[in-house]
C-alpha atoms as a PDB file:
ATOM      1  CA  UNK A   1      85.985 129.130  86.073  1.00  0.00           C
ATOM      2  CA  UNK A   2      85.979 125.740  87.726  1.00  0.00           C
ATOM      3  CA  UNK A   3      89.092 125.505  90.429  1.00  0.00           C
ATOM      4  CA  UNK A   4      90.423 122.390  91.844  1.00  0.00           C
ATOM      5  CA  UNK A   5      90.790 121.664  95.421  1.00  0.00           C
ATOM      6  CA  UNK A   6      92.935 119.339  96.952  1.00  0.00           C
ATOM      7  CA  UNK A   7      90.714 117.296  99.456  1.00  0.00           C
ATOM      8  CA  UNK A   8      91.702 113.926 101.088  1.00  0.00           C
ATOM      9  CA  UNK A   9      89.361 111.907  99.009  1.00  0.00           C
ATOM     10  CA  UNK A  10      91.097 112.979  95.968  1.00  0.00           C
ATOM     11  CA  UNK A  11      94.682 112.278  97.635  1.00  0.00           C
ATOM     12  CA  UNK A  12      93.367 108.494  98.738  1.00  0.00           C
ATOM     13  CA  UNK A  13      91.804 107.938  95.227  1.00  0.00           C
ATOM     14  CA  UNK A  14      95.596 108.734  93.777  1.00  0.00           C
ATOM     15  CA  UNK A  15      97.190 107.010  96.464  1.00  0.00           C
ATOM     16  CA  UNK A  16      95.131 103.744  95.859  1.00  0.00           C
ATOM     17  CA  UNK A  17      95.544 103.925  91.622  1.00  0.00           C
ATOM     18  CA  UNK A  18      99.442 103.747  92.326  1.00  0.00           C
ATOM     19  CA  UNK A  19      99.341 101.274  94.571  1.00  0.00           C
ATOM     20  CA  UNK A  20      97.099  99.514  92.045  1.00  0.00           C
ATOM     21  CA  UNK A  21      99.352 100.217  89.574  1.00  0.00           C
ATOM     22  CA  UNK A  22     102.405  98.981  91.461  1.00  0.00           C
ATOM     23  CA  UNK A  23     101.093  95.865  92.248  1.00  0.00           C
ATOM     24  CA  UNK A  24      99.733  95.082  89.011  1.00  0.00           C
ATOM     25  CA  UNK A  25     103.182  95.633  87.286  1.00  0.00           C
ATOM     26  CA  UNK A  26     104.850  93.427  90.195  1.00  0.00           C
ATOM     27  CA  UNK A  27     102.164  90.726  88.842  1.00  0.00           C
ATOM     28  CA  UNK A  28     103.421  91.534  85.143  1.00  0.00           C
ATOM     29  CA  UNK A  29     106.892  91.280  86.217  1.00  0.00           C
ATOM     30  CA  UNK A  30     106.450  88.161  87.803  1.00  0.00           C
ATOM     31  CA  UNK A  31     105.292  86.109  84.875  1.00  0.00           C
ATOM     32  CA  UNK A  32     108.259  87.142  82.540  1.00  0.00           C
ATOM     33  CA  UNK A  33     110.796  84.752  82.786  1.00  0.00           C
ATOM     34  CA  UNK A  34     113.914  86.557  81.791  1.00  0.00           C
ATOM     35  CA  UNK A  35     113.493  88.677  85.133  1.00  0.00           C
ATOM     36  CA  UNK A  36     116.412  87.367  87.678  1.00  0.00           C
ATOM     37  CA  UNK A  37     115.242  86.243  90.921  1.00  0.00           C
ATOM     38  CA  UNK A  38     117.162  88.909  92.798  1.00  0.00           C
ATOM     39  CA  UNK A  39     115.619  91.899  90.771  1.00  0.00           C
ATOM     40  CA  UNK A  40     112.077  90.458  91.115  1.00  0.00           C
ATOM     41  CA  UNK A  41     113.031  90.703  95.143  1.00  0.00           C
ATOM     42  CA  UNK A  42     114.076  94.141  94.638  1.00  0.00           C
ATOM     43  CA  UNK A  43     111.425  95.611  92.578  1.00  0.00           C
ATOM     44  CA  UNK A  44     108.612  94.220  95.324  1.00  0.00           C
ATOM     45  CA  UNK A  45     106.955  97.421  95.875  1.00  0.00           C
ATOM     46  CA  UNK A  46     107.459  97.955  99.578  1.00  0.00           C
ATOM     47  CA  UNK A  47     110.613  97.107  99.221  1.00  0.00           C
ATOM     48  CA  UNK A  48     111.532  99.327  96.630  1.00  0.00           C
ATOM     49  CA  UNK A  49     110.352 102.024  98.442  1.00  0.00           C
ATOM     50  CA  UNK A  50     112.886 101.021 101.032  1.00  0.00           C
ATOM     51  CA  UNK A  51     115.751 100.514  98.745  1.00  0.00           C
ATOM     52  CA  UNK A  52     115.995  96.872  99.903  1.00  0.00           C
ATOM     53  CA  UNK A  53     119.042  95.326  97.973  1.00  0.00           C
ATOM     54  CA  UNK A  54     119.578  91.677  97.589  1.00  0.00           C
ATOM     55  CA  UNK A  55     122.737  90.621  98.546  1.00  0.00           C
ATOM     56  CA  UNK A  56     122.568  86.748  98.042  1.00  0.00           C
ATOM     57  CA  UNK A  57     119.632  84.368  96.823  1.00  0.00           C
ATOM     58  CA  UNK A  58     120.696  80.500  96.786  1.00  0.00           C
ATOM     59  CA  UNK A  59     118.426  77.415  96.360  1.00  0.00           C
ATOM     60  CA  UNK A  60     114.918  78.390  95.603  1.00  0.00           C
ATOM     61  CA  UNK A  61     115.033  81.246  98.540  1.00  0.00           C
ATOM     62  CA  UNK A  62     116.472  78.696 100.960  1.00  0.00           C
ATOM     63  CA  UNK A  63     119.002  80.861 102.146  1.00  0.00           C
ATOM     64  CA  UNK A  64     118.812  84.561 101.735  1.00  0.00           C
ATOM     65  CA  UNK A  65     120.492  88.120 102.385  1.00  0.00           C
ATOM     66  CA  UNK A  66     119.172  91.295 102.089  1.00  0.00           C
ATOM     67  CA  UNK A  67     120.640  94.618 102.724  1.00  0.00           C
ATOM     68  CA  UNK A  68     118.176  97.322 104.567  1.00  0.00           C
ATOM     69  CA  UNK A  69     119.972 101.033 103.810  1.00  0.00           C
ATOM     70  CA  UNK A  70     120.209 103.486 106.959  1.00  0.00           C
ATOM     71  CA  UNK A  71     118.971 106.881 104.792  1.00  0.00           C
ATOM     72  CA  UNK A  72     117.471 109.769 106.225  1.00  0.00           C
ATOM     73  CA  UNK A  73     114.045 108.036 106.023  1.00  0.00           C
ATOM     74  CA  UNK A  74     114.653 105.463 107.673  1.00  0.00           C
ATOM     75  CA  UNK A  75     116.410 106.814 110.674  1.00  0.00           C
ATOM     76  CA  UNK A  76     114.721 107.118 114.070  1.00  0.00           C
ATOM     77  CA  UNK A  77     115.469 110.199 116.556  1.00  0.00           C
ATOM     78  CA  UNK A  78     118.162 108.182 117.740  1.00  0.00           C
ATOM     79  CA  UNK A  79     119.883 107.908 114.486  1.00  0.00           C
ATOM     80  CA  UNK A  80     119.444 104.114 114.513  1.00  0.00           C
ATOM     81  CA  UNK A  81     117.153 102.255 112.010  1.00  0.00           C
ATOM     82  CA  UNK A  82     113.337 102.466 112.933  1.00  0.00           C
ATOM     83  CA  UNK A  83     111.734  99.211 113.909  1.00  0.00           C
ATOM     84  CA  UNK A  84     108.686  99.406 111.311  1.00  0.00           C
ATOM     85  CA  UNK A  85     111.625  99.549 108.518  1.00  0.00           C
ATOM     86  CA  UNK A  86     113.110  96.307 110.231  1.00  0.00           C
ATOM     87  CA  UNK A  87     109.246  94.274 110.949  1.00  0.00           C
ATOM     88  CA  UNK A  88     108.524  95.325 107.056  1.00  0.00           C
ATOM     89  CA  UNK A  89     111.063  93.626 105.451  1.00  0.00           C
ATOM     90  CA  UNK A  90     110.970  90.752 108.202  1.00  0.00           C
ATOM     91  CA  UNK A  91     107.460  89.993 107.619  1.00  0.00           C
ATOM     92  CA  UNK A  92     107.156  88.792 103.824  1.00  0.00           C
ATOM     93  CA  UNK A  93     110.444  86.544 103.686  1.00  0.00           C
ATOM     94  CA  UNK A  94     109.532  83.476 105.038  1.00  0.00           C
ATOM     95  CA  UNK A  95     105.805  83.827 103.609  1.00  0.00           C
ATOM     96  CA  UNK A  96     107.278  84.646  99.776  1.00  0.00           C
ATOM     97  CA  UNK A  97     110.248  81.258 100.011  1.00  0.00           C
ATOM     98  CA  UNK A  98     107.376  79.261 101.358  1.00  0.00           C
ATOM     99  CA  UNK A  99     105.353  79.922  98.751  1.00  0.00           C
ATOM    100  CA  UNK A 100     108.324  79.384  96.394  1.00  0.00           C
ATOM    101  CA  UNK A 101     108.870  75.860  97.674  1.00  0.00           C
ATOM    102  CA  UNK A 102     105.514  74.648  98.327  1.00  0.00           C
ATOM    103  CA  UNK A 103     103.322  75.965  95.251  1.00  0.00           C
ATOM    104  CA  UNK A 104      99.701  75.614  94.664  1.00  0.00           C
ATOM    105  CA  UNK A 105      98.983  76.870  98.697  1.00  0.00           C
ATOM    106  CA  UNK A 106      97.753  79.821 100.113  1.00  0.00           C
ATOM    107  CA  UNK A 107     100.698  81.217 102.145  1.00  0.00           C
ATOM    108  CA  UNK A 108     100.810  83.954 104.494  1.00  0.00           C
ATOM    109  CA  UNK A 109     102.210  85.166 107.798  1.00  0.00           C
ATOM    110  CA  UNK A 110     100.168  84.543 110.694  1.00  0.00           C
ATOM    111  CA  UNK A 111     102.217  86.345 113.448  1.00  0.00           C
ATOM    112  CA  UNK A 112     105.698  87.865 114.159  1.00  0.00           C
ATOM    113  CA  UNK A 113     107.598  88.629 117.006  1.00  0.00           C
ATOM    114  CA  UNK A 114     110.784  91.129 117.036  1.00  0.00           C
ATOM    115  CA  UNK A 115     113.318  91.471 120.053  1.00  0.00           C
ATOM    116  CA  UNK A 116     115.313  94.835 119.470  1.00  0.00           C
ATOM    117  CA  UNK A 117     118.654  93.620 121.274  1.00  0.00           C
ATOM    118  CA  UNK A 118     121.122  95.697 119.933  1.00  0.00           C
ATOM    119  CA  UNK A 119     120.877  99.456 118.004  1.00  0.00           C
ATOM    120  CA  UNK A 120     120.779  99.426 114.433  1.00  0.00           C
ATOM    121  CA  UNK A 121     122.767 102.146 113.986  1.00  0.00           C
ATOM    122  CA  UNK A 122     124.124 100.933 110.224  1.00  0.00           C
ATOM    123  CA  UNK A 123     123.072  99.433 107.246  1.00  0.00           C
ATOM    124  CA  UNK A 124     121.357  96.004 108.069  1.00  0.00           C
ATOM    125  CA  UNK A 125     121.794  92.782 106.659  1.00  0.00           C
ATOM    126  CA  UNK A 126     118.868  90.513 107.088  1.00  0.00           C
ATOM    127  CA  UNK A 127     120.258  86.618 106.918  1.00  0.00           C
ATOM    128  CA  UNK A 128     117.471  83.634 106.301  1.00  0.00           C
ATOM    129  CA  UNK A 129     118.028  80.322 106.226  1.00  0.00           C
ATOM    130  CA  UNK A 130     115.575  77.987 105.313  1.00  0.00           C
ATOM    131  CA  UNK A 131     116.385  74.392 106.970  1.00  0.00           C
ATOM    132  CA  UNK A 132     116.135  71.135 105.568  1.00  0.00           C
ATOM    133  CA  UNK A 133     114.451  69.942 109.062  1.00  0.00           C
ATOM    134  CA  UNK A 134     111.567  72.676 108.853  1.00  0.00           C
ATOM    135  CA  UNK A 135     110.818  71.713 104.928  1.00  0.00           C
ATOM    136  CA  UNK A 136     110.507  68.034 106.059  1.00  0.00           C
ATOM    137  CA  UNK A 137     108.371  69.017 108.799  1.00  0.00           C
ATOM    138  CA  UNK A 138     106.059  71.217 106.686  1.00  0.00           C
ATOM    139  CA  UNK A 139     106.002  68.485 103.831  1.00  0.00           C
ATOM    140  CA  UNK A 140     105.379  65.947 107.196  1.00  0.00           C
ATOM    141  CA  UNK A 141     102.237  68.001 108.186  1.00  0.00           C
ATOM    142  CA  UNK A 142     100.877  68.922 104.891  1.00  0.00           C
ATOM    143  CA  UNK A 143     100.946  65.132 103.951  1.00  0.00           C
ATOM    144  CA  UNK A 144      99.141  64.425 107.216  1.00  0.00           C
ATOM    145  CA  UNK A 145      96.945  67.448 107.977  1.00  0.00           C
ATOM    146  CA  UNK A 146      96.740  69.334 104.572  1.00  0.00           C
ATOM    147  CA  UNK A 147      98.206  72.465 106.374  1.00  0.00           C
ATOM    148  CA  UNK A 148     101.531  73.734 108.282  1.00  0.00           C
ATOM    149  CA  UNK A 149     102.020  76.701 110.928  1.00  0.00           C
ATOM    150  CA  UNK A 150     105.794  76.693 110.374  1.00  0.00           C
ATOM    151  CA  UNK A 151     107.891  79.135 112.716  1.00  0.00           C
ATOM    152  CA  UNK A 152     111.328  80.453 111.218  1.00  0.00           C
ATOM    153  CA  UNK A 153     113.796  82.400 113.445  1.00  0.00           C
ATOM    154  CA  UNK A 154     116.094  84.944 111.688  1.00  0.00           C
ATOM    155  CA  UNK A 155     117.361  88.330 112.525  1.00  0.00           C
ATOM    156  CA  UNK A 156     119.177  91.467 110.948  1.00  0.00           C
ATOM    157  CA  UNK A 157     122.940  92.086 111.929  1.00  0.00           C
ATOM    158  CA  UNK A 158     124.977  95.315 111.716  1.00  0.00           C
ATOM    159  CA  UNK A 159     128.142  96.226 109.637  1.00  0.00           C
ATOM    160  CA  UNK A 160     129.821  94.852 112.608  1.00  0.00           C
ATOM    161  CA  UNK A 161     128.566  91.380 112.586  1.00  0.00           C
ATOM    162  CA  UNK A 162     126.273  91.950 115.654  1.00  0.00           C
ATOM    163  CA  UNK A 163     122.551  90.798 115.794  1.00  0.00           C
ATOM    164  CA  UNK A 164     120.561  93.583 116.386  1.00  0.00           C
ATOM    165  CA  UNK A 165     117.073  92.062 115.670  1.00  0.00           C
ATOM    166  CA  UNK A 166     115.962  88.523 116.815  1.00  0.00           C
ATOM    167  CA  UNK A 167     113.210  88.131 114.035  1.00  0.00           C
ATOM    168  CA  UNK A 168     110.529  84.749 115.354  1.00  0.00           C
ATOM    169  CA  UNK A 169     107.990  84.484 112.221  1.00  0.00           C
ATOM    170  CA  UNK A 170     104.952  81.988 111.819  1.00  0.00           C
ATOM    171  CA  UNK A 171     103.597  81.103 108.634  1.00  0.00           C
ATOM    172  CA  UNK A 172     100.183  79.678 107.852  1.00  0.00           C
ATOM    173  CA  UNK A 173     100.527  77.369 104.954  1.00  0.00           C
ATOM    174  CA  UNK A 174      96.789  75.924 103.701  1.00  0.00           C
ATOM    175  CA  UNK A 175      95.304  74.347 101.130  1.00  0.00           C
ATOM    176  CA  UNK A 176      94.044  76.874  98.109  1.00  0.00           C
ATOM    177  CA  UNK A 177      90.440  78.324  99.027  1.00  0.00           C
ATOM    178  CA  UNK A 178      90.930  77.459 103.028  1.00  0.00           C
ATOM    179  CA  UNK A 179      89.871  80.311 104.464  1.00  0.00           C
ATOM    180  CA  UNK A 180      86.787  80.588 101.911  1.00  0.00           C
ATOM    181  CA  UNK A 181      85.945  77.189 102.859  1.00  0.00           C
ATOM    182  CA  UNK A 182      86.475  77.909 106.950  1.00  0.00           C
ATOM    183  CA  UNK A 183      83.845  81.304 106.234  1.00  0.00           C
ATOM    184  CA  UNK A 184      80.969  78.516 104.791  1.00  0.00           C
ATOM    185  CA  UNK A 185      81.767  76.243 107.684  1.00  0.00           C
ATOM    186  CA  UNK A 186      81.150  79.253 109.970  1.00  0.00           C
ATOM    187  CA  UNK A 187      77.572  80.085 107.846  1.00  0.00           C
ATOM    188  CA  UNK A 188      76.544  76.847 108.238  1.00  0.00           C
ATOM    189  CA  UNK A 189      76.742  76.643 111.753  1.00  0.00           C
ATOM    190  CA  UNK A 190      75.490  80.087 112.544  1.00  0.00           C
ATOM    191  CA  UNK A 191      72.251  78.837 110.504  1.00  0.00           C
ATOM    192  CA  UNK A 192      72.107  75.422 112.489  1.00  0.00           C
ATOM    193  CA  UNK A 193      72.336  77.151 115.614  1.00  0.00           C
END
């Protein structure tokens, strides 16, 4: 009689399958059209591990709300909202509406920056705004340059109204097969050398 041991390879093989799985039913989920806007948010994998709610979607993504629940999980030893729960919701926003608005790039955040000003010691709203200025300038340097480092500055507030989080995000914005084309470069000059 054969037994079966629980060893860590076997717990990272199931571990990776889900996430495989979850990701490739966010990429089936994403192609039918009769899925609203807000749910696709919702159903995003890490955040509906989270139990991210969206609150308010207008214009493309432009301007955005999302509610981040205080639960048992997500509560530090201070009984206020743990800052990991706070930079991974933060970090895909402004990568995910850029993408939305300027299609056919590769789009992904390059670096983020949180100032913890104030406890989060409720449910958090997350408020985005996209800006008309910042989509002229991106549209400005892509026309110009071919690529935009964009920097958006957004934060979560409390039930109160009070900014807790000062959220500073930079997005890279490139030209499909960029950073395939930047690895060559960096061949090619290794060999010259």
């Amino acid at each position: 009689m054969k037994l079966f041991y629980f060893t860590p390879s076997a717990s990272l093989r199931t571990l990776r399958f889900s996430m495989e799985l979850a990701i490739n039913i966010f990429a089936l989920l994403k192609r039918l059209p009769f899925i609203p806007e807000k749910k696709f948010l919702e159903w995003y994998p890490p955040f509906w591990l989270m139990r991210v709610k969206v609150l308010e979607i207008k214009d493309n993504g432009r301007y955005l709300r999302l509610k981040l629940p205080l639960t048992m999980f997500s509560k530090n030893m201070g009984h206020s909202m743990f800052g990991g729960y706070q930079a991974a919701v933060a970090d895909p926003i402004a990568a995910i509406v850029c993408a939305k608005i300027f299609p056919g790039n590769e789009v992904w955040t390059r670096s983020q920056h949180i100032d913890f000003q104030h406890e989060g010691n409720s449910d958090l709203e997350l408020r985005f705004e996209f800006s008309q200025e910042i989509e002229k300038q991106i549209s400005q340097d892509l026309a110009d340059k071919g690529r935009s480092t964009p920097t958006f500055e957004y934060g979560f507030y409390r039930q109160d109204g009070v900014r807790c989080s000062k959220i500073s995000n930079t997005v890279a914005i490139r030209p499909r097969g960029y950073q395939l084309h930047r690895e060559i470069e960096k061949s090619k000059n290794k060999l010259s050398s």
